[in-house]
Protein backbone atom coordinates (compact mmCIF):
# COMPACT_ATOMS: atom_id res chain seq x y z
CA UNK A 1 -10.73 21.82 -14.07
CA UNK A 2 -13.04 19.63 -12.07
CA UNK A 3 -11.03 16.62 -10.92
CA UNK A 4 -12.33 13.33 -9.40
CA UNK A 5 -10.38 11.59 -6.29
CA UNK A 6 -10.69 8.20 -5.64
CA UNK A 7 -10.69 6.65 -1.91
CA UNK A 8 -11.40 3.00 -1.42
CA UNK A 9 -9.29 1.15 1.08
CA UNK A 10 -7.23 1.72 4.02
CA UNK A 11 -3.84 1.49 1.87
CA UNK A 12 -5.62 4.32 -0.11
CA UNK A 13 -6.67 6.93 2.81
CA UNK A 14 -3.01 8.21 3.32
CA UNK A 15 -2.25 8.02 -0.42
CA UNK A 16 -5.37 10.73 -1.24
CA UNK A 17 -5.05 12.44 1.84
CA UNK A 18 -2.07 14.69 0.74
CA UNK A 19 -3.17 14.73 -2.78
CA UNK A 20 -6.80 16.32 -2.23
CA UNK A 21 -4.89 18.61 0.07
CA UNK A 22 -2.82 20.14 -2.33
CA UNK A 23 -5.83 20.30 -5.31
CA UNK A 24 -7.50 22.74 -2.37
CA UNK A 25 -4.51 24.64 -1.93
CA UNK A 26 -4.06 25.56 -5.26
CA UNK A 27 -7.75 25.85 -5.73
CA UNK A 28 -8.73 23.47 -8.17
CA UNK A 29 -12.31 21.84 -7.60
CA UNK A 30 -12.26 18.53 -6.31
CA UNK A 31 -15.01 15.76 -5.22
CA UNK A 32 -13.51 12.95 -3.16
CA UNK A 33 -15.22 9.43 -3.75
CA UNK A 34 -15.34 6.68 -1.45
CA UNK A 35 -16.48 3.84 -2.43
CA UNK A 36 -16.96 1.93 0.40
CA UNK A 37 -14.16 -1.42 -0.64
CA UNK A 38 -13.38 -0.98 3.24
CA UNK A 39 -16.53 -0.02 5.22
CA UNK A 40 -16.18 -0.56 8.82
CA UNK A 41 -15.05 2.13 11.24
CA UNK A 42 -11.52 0.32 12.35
CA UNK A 43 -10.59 0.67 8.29
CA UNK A 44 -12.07 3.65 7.23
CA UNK A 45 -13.56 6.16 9.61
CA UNK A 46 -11.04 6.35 11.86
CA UNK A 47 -8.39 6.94 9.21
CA UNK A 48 -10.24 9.80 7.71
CA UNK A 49 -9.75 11.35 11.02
CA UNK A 50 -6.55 10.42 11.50
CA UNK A 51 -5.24 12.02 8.22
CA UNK A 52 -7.31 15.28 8.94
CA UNK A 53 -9.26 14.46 5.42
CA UNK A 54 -12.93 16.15 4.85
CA UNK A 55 -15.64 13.66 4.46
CA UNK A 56 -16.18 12.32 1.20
CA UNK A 57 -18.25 14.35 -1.28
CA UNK A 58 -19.45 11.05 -2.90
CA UNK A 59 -19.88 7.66 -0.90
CA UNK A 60 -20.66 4.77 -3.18
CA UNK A 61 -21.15 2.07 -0.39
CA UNK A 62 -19.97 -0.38 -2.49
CA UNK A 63 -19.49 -3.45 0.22
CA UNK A 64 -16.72 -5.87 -0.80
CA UNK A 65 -17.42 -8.77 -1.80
CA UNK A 66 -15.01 -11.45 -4.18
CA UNK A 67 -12.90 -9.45 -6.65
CA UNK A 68 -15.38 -9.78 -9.72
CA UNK A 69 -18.32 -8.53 -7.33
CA UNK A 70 -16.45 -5.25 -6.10
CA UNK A 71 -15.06 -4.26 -9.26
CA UNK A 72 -18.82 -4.50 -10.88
CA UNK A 73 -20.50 -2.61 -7.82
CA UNK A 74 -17.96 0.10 -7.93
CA UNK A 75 -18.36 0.48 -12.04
CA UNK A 76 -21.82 0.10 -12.22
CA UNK A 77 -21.98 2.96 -9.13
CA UNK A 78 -19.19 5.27 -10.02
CA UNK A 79 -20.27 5.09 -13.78
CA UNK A 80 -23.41 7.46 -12.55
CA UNK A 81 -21.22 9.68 -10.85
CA UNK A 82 -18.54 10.60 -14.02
CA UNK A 83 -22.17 10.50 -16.27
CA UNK A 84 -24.01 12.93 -13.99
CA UNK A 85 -20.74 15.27 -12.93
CA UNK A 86 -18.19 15.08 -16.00
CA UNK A 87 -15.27 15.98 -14.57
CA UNK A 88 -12.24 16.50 -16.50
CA UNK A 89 -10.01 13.92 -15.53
CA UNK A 90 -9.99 11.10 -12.49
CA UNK A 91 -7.12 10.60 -9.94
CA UNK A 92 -6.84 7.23 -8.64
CA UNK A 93 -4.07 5.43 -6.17
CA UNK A 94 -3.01 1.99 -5.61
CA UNK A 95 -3.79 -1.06 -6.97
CA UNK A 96 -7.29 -2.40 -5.33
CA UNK A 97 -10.38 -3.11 -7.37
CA UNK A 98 -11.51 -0.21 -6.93
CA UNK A 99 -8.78 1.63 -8.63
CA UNK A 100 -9.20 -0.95 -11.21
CA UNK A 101 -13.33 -0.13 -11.51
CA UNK A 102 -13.01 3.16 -11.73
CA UNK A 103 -9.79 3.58 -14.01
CA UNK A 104 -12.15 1.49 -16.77
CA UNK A 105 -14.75 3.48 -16.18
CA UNK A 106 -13.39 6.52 -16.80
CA UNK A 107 -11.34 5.24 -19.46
CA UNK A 108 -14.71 4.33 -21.75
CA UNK A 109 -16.26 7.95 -21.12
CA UNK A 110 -13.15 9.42 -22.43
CA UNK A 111 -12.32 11.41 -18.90
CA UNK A 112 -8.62 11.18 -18.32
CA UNK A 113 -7.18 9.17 -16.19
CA UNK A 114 -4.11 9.97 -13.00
CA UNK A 115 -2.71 6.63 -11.63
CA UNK A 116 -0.54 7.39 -8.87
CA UNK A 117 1.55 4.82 -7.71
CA UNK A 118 2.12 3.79 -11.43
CA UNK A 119 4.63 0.92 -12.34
CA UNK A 120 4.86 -1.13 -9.62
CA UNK A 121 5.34 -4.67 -10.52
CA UNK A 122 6.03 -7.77 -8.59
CA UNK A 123 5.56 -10.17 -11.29
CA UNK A 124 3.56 -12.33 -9.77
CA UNK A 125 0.54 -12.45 -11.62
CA UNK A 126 -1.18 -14.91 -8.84
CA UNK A 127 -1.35 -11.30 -7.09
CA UNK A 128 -4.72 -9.87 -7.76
CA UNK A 129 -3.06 -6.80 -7.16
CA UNK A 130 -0.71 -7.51 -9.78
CA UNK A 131 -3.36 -7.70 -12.35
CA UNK A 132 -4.73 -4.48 -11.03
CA UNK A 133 -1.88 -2.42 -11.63
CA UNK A 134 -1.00 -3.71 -15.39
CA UNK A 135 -4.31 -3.10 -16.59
CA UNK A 136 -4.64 0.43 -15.03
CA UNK A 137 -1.60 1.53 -15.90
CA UNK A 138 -2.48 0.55 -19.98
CA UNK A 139 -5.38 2.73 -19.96
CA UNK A 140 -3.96 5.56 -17.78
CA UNK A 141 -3.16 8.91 -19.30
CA UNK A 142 -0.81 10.55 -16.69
CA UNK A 143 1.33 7.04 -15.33
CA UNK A 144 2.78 8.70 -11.55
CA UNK A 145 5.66 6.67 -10.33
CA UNK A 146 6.91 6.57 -7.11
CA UNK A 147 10.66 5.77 -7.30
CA UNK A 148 13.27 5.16 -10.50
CA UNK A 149 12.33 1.52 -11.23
CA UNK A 150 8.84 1.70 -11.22
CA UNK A 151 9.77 4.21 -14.02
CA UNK A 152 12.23 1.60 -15.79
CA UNK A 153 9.07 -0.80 -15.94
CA UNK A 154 6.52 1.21 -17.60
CA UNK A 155 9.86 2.15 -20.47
CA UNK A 156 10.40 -1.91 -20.56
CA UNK A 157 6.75 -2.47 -21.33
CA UNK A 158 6.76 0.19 -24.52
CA UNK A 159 5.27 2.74 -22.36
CA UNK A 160 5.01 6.41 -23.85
CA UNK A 161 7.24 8.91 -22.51
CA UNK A 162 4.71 11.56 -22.93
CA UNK A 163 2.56 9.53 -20.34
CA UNK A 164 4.98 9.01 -17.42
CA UNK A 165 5.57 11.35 -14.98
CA UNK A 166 7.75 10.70 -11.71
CA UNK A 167 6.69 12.25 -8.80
CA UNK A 168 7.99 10.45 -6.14
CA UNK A 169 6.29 8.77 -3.01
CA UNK A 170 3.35 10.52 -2.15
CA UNK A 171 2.36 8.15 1.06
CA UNK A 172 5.54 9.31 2.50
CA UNK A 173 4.12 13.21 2.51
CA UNK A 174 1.16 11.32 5.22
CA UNK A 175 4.09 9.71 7.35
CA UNK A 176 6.15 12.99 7.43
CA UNK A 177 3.04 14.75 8.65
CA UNK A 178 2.48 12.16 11.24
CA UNK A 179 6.11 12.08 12.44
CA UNK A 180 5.38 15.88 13.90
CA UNK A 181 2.55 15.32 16.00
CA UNK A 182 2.99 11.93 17.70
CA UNK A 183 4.11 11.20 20.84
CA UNK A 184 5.22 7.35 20.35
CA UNK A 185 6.05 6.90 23.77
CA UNK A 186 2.85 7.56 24.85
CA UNK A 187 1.39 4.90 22.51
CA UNK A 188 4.20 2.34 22.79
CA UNK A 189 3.18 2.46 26.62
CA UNK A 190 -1.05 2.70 25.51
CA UNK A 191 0.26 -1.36 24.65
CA UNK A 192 2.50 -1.77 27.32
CA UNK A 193 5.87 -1.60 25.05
CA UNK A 194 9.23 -0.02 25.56
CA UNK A 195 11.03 1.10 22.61
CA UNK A 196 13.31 -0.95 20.38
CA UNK A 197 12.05 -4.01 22.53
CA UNK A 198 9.39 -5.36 20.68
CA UNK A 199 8.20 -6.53 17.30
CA UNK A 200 4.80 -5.04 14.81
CA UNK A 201 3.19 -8.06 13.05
CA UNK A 202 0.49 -7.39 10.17
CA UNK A 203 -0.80 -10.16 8.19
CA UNK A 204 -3.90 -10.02 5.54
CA UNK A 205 -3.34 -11.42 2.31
CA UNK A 206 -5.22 -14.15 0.85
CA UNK A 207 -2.08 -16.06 -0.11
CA UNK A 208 -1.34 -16.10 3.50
CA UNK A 209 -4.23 -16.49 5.44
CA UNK A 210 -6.29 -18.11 3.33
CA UNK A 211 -3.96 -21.39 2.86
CA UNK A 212 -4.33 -23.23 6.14
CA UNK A 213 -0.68 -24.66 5.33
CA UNK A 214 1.25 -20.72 4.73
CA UNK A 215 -0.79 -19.84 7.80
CA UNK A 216 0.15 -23.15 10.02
CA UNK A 217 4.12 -22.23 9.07
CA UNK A 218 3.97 -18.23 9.34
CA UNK A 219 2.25 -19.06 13.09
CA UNK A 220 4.96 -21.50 13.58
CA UNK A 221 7.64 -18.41 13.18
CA UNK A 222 5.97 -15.86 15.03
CA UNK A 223 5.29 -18.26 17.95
CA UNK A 224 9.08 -18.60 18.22
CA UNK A 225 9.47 -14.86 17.95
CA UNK A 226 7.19 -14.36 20.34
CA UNK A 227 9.22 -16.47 23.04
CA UNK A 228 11.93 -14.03 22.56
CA UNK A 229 10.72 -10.71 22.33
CA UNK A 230 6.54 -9.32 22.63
CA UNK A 231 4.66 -9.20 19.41
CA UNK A 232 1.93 -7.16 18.75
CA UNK A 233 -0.16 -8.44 16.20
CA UNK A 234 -3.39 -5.74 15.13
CA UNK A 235 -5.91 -8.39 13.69
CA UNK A 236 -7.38 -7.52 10.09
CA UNK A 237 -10.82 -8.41 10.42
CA UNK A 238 -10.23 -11.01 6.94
CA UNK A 239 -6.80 -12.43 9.06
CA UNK A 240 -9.73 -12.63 12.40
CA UNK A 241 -11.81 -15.41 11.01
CA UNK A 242 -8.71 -17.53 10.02
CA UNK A 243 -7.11 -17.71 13.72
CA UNK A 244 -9.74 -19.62 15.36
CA UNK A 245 -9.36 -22.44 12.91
CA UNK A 246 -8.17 -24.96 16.07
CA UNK A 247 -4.88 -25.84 14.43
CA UNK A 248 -3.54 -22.44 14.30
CA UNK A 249 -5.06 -21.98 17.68
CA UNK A 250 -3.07 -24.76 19.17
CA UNK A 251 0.45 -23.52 17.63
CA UNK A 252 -0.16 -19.78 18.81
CA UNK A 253 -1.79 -20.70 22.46
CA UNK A 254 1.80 -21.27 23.83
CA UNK A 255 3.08 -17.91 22.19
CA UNK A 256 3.41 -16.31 25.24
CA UNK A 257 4.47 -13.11 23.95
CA UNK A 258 1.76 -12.74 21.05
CA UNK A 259 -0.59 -9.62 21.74
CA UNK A 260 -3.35 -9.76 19.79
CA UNK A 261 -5.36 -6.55 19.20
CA UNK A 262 -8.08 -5.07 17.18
CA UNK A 263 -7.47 -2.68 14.10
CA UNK A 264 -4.99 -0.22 14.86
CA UNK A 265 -5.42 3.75 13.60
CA UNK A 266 -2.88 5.10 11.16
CA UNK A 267 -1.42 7.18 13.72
CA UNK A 268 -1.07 4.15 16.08
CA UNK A 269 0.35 2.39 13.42
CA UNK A 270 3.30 4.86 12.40
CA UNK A 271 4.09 5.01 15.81
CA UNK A 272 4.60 1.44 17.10
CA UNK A 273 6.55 1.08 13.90
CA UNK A 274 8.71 3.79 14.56
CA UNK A 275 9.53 2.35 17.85
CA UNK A 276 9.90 -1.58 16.63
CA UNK A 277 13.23 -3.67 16.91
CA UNK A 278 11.56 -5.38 13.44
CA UNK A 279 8.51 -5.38 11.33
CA UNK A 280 6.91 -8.48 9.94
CA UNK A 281 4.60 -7.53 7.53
CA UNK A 282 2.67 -9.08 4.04
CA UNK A 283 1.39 -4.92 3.59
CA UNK A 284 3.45 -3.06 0.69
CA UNK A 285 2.99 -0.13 2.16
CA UNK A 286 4.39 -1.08 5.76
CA UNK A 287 7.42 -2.29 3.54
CA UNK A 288 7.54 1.79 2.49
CA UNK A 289 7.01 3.14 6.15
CA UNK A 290 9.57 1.29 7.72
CA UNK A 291 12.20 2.12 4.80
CA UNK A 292 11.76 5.73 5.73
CA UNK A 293 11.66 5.13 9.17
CA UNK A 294 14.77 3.20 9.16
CA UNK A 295 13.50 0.03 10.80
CA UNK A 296 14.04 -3.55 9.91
CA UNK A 297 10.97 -5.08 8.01
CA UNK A 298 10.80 -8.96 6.89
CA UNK A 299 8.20 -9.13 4.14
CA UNK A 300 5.92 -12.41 4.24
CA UNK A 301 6.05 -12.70 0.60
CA UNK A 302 7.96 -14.53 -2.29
CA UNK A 303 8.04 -11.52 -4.51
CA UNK A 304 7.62 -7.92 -3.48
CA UNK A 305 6.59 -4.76 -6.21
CA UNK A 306 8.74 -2.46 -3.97
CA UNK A 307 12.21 -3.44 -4.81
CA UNK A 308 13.93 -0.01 -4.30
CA UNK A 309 12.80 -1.17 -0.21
CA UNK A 310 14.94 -3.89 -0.54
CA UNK A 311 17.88 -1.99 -2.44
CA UNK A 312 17.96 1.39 -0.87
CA UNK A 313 16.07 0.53 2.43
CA UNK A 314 15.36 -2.06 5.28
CA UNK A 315 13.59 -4.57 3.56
CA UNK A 316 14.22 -8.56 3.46
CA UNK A 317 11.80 -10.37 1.92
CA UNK A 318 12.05 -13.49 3.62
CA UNK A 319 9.24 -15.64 1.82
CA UNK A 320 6.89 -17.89 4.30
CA UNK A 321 9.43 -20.54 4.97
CA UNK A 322 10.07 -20.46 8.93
CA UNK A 323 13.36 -21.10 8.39
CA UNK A 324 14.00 -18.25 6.46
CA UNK A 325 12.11 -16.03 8.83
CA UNK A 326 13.58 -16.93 11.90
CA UNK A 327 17.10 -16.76 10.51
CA UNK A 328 16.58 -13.38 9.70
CA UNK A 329 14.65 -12.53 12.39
CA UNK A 330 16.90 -13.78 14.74
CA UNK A 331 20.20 -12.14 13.17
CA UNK A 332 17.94 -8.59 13.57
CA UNK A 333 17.63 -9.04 17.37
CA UNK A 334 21.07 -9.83 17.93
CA UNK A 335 22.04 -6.80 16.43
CA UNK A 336 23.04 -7.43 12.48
CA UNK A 337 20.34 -5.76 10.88
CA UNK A 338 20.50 -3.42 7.86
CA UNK A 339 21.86 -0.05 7.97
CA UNK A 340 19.21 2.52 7.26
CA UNK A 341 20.58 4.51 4.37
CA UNK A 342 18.82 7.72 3.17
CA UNK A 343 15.41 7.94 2.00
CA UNK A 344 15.02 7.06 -1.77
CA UNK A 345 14.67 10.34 -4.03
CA UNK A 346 11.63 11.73 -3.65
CA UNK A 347 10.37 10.47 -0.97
CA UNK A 348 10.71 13.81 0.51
CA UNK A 349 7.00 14.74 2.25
CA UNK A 350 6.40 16.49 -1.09
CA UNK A 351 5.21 14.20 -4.04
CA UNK A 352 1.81 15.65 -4.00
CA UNK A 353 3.13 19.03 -5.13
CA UNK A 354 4.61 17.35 -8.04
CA UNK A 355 0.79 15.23 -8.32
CA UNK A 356 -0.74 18.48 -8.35
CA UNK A 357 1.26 20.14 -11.18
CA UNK A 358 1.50 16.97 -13.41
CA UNK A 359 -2.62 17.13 -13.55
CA UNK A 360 -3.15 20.55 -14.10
CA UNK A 361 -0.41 21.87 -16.03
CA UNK A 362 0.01 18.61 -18.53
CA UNK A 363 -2.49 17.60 -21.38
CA UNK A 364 -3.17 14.34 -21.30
CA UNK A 365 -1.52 12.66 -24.44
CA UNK A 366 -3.59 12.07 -27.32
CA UNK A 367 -4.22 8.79 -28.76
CA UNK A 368 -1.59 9.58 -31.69
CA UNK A 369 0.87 9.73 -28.65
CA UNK A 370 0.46 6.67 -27.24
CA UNK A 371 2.33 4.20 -29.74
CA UNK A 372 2.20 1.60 -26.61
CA UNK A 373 -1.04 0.51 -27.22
CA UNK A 374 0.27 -1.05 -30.06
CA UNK A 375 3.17 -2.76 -28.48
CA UNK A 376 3.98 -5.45 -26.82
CA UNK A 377 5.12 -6.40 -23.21
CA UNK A 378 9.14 -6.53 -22.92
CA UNK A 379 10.04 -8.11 -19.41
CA UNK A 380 12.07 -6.87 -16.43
CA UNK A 381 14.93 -8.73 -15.21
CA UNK A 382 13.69 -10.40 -12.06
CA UNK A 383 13.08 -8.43 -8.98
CA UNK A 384 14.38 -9.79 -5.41
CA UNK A 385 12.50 -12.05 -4.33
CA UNK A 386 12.69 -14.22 -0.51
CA UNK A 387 16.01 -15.30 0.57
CA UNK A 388 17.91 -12.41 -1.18
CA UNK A 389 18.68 -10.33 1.83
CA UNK A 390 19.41 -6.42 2.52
């Protein structure tokens, strides 16, 4: 079979990286398709090199631009490619617009349809991500989850069995990789850090840096963090243009111990987690690392779609109140943090095996199959959401 891989955006790159590793070792013919959602070399180049992935067979150069704008580039461009190359099915990850573009367009040319990562929910629907995810996983053939209730939510919502596959955490088979080749010392010191001393901020979202207000009261909680222990704080080039406004300026001028850098590579990034007293993060898959890793993470969020990273992992998600944040934050660095437990199951550095066999060993249902197009919606109990802590 001929088999399609989607790349888009930086929370993609260590997703497909395994994947279209394991399609060549088995042999099975595979085009990898960027599509250009993140374009710059800081969010895309450098992460193809650090995952050791071949350059894409198919770059769409699809520049982003607001959600409607991306997800029409990328169909209008990618619905060439399936016409032109038919391939017999599509593998996408995630939850970007992208993933969303290309799902649909492979969907109405009949060419199956992989979502890895499938049945994630945060039920937030103010998420554009959120929308994402329940649309691509109702047109999906082969649903891929990642961990047992991401499962439980695609059953909820009618799902068919013969469509849902788990396969565990396939992002984890990058960070295993990683683990055996870094020296973290020797990066922790590239920033001047000592281990177990210091605290990893990322911060992108719209719903965070867009709102001057959630912005004005996250800066107000790292500030104070920052008087306690260093922060280094990689700058996403959205999260960039939103610090100079001169209010947020003023609160995180007297942050003495705020380092602000540029875009970190993935490699860089797994290892000044690794060596972090805490992680304060709005990324879900930051939320993942640091599970595995076993360090404390406080997600900047109300909701999270990640919930087994709160119940069988290091997660708190602590909501933008300062309060909150600094209350937990605090507790962390006086040493009542969360136990690391165990990994959840399969998240074992080998989910891309189990990606590999699902696609080309297991017909994609047929229509007569699929009774959950016909059904409705039934709703999950609530999820944690901030203030409910590890």
């Amino acid at each position: 079979m001929s088999v399609l891989i989607i790349a888009a955006a930086r929370p993609n790159f260590m997703k497909v990286a395994p994947i279209l590793d394991e399609f060549d070792r088995i042999g099975e013919p595979t085009s990898l398709v960027h599509t250009g959602q993140h374009y710059d070399h800081a969010m895309s180049d450098s992460f193809f090199a650090d995952l050791g992935m071949r350059a894409p067979d198919v770059h769409l150069a699809c520049t982003p631009g607001t959600h409607a704008e991306t997800t029409a580039r990328v169909m209008l461009a990618f619905d060439d490619v399936v016409a032109k190359t038919k391939p017999d099915a599509v593998v996408v990850v995630g939850d970007v617009d992208s993933t969303l573009a290309c799902t649909l367009v492979a969907a109405k040319r009949g060419v199956p349809v992989a979502h890895v990562e499938a049945g994630l929910r945060s039920r937030d629907r103010s998420m554009p991500e959120e929308i994402n995810r329940i649309i691509v996983d109702s047109v999906s053939d082969w649903l891929l989850t990642p961990s047992p209730d991401a499962t439980t939510n695609l059953v909820n919502e009618g799902v068919s069995p013969s469509r849902i596959h788990w396969v565990g955490n396939v992002m984890v088979d990058s960070l295993r990789r990683a683990l055996t080749t870094l020296d973290v010392t020797a990066i922790q010191e590239k920033y001047g850090l000592h281990a177990d001393s210091y605290a990893l901020l990322t911060l992108h979202r719209p719903s965070n840096v867009d709102d001057l207000g959630t912005l004005l009261r996250l800066s107000e909680a790292i500030a104070d963090i920052a008087g306690r222990i260093p922060v280094v704080f990689p700058v996403h080039p959205r999260t960039a243009q939103r610090l100079r406004h001169p209010a947020v300026q003023t609160v995180l001028r007297g942050a003495e111990g705020l380092r602000l850098v540029e875009p970190i590579s993935y490699r860089e990034c797994v290892a000044l987690q690794a060596g972090a007293a805490m992680v304060l993060t709005d990324s879900g898959g930051l939320q993942e690392e640091t599970t595995v890793l076993g360090v404390p993470c406080l997600t900047l969020r109300e909701t999270t779609e990640r919930p087994i990273t709160v119940t069988h992992g290091t997660n708190t998600v602590v909501g933008t109140d300062p309060g909150r944040i600094l209350e937990t934050a605090h507790r962390i660095l006086n040493g009542d943090g969360p136990m690391a437990p165990p990994p959840p199951p399969g998240w074992d550095g080998h989910a891309a095996e189990r990606v590999g066999q699902v696609v080309t060993t297991v017909s994609a249902p047929l229509d007569a199959e699929r009774p959950d197009r016909r059904n409705a919606i039934i709703p999950e109990p609530a999820r944690p959401r901030a203030g409910e802590l590890t």
